[in-house]
PDB file of N, CA and C in Angstrom:
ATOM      1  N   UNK A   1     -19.564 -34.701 -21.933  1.00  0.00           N
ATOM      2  CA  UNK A   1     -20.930 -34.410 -21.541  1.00  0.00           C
ATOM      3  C   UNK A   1     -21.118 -34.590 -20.036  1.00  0.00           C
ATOM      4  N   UNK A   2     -19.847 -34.090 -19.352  1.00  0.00           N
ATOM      5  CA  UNK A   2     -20.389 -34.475 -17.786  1.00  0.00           C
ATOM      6  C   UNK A   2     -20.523 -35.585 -17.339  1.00  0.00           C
ATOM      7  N   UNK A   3     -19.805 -36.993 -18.008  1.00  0.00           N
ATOM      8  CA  UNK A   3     -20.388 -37.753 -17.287  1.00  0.00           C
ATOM      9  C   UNK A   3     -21.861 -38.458 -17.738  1.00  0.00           C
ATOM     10  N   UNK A   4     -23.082 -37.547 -18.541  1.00  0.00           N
ATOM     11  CA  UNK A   4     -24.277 -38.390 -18.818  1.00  0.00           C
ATOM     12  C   UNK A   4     -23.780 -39.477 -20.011  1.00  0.00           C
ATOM     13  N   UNK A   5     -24.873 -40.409 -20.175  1.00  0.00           N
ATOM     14  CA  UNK A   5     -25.037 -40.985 -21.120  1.00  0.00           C
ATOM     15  C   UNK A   5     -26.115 -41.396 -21.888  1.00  0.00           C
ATOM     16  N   UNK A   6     -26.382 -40.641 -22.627  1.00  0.00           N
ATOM     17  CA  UNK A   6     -27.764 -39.936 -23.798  1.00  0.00           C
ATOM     18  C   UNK A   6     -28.469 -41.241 -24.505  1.00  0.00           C
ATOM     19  N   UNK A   7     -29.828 -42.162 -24.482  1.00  0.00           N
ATOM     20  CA  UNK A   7     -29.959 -42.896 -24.826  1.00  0.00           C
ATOM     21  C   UNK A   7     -31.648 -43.231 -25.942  1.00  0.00           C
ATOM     22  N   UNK A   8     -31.605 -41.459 -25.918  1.00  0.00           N
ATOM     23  CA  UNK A   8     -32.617 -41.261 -26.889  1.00  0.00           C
ATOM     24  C   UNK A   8     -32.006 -40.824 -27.943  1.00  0.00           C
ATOM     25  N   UNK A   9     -33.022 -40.748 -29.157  1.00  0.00           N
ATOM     26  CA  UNK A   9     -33.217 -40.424 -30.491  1.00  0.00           C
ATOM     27  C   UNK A   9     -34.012 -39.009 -30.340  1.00  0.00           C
ATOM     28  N   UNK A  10     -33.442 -38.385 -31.771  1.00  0.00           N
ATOM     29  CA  UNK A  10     -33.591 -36.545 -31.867  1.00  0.00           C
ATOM     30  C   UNK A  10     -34.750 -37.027 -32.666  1.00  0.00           C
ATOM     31  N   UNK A  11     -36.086 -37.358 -31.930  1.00  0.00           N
ATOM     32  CA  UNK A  11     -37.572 -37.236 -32.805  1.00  0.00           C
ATOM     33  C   UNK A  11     -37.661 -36.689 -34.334  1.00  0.00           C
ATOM     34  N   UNK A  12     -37.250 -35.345 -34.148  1.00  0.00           N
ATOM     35  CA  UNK A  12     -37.417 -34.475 -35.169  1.00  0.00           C
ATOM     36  C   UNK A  12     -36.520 -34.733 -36.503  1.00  0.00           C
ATOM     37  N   UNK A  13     -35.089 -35.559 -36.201  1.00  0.00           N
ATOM     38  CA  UNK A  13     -34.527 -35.562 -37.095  1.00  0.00           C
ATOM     39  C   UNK A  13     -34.816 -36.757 -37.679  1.00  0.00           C
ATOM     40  N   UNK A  14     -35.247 -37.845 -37.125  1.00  0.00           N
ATOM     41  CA  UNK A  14     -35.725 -38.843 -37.393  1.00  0.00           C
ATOM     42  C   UNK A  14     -37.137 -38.463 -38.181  1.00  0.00           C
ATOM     43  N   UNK A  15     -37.797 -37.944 -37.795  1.00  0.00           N
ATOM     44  CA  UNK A  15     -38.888 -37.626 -39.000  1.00  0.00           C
ATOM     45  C   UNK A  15     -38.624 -37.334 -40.151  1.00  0.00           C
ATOM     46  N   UNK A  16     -37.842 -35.987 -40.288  1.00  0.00           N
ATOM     47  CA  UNK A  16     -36.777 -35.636 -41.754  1.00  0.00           C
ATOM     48  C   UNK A  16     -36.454 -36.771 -42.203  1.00  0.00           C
ATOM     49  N   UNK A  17     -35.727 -37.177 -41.659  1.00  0.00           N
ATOM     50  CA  UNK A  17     -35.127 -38.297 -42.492  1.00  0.00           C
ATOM     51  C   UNK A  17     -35.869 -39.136 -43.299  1.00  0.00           C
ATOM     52  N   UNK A  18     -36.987 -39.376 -42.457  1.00  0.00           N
ATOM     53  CA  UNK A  18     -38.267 -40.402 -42.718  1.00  0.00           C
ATOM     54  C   UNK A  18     -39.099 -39.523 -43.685  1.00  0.00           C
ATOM     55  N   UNK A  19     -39.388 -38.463 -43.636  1.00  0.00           N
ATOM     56  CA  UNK A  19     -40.127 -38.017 -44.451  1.00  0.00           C
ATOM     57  C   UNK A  19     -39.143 -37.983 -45.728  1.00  0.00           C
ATOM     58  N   UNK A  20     -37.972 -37.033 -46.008  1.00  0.00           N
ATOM     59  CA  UNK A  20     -37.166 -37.414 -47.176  1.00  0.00           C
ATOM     60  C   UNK A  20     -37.381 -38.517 -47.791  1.00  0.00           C
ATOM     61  N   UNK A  21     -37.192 -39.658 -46.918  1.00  0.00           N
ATOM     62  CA  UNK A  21     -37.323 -41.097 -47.892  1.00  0.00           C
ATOM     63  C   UNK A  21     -38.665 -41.818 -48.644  1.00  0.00           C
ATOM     64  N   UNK A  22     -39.396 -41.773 -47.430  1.00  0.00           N
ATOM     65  CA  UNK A  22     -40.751 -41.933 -47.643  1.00  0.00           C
ATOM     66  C   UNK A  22     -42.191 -40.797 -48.561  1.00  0.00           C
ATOM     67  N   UNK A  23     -41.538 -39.785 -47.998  1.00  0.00           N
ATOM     68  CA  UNK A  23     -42.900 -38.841 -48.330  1.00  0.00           C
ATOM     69  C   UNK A  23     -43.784 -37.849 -47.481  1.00  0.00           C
ATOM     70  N   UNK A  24     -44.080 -37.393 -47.228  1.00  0.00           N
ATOM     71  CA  UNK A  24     -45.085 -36.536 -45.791  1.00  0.00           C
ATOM     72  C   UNK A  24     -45.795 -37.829 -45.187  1.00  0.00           C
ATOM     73  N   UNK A  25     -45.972 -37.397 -44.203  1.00  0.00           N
ATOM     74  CA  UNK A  25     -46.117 -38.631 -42.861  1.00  0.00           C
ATOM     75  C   UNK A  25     -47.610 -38.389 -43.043  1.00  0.00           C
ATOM     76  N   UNK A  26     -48.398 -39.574 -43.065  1.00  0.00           N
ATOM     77  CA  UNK A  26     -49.572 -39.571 -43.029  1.00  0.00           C
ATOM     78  C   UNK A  26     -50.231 -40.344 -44.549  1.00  0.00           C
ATOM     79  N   UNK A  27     -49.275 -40.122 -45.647  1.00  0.00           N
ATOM     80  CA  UNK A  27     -49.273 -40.159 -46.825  1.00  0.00           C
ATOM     81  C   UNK A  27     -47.843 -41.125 -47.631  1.00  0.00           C
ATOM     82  N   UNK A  28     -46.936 -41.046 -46.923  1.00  0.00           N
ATOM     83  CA  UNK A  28     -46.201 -42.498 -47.476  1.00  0.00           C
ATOM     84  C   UNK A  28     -45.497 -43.112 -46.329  1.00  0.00           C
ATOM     85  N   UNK A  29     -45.793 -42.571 -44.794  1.00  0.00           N
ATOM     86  CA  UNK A  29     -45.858 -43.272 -43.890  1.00  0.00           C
ATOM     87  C   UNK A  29     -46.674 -43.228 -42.914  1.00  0.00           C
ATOM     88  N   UNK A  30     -45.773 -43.424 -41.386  1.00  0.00           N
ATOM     89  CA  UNK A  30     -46.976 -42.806 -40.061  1.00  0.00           C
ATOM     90  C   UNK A  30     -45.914 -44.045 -39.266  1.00  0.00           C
ATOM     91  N   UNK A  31     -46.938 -43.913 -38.145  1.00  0.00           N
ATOM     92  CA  UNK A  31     -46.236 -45.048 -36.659  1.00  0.00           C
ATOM     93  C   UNK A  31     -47.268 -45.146 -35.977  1.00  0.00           C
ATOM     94  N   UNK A  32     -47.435 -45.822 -35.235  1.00  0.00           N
ATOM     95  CA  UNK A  32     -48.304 -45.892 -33.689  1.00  0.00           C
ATOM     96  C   UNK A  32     -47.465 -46.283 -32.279  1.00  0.00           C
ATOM     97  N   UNK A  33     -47.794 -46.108 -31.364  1.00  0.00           N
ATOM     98  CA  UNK A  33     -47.118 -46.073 -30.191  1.00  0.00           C
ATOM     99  C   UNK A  33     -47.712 -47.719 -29.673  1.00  0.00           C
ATOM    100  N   UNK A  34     -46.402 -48.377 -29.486  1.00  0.00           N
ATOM    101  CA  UNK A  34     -47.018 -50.066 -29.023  1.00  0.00           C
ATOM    102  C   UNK A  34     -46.702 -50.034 -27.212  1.00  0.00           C
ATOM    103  N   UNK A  35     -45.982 -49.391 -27.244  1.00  0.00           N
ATOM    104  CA  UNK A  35     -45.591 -49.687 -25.697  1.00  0.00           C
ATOM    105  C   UNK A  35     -45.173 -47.908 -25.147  1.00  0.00           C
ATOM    106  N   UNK A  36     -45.385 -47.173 -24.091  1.00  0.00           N
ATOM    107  CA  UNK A  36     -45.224 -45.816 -23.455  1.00  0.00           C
ATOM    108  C   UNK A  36     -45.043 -46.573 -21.867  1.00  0.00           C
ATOM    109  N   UNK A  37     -43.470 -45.735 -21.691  1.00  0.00           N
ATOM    110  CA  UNK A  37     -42.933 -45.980 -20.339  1.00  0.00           C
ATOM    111  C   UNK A  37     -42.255 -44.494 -20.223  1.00  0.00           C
ATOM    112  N   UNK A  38     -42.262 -44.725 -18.465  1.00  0.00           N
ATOM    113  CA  UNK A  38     -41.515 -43.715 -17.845  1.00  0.00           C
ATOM    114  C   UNK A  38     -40.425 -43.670 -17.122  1.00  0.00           C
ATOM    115  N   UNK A  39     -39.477 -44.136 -16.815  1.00  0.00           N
ATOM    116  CA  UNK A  39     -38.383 -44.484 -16.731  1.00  0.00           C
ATOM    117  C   UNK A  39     -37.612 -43.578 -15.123  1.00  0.00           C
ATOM    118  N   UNK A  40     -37.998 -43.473 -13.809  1.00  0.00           N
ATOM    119  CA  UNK A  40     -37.286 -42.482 -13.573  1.00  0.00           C
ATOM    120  C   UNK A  40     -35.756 -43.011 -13.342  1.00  0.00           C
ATOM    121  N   UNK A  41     -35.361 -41.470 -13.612  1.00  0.00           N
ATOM    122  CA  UNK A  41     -34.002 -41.568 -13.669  1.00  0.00           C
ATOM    123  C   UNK A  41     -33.086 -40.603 -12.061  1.00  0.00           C
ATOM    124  N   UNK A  42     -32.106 -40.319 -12.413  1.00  0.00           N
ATOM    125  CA  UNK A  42     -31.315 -39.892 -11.451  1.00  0.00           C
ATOM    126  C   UNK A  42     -31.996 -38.128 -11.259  1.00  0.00           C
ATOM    127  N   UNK A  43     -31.806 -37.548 -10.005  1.00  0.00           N
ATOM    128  CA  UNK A  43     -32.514 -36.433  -9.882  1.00  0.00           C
ATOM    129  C   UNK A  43     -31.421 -35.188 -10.703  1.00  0.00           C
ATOM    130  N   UNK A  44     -31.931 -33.969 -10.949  1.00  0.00           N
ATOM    131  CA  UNK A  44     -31.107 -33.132 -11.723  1.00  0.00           C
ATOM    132  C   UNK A  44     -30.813 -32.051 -10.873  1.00  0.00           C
ATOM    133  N   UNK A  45     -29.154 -31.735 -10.562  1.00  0.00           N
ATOM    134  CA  UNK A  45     -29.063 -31.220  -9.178  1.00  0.00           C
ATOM    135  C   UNK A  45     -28.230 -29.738 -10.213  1.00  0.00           C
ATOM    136  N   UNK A  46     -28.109 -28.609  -8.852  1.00  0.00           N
ATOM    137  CA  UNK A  46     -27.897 -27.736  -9.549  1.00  0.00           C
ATOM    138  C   UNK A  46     -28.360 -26.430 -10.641  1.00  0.00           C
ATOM    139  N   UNK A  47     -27.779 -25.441 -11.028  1.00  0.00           N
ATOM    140  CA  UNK A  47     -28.687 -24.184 -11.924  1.00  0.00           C
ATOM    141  C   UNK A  47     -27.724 -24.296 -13.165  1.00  0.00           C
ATOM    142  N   UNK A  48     -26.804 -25.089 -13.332  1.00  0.00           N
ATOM    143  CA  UNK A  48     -26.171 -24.911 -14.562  1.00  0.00           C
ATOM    144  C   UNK A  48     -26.580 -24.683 -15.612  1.00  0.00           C
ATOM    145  N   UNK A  49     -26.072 -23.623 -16.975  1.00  0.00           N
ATOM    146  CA  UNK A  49     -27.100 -23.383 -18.171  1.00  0.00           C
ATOM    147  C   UNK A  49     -25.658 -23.337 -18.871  1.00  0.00           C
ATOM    148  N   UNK A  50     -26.004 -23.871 -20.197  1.00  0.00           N
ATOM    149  CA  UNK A  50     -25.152 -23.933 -21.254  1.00  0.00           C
ATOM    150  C   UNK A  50     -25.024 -22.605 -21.742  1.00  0.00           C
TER     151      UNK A  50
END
């Protein structure tokens, strides 16, 4: 991967998952946000496209 090192979670698959186990969100689960940060990171240099 170039060198990065990836230290988030795929939201979306994490919901699936959560919904599979649990149920539709809202209805055999949900979340709230306790803490929101912004983190900057290193600048993104370059036009590279996968």
């Amino acid at each position: 991967m170039d060198g990065q090192q990836i230290t988030t979670l795929d939201a979306m698959h994490v919901i699936e998952l959560a919904t599979k186990v649990f149920g539709p969100m809202g209805i055999g689960w949900g979340y709230r946000i306790e803490n929101e940060r912004f983190d900057l990171g290193a600048p993104v240099l370059g036009n590279k496209v996968n």
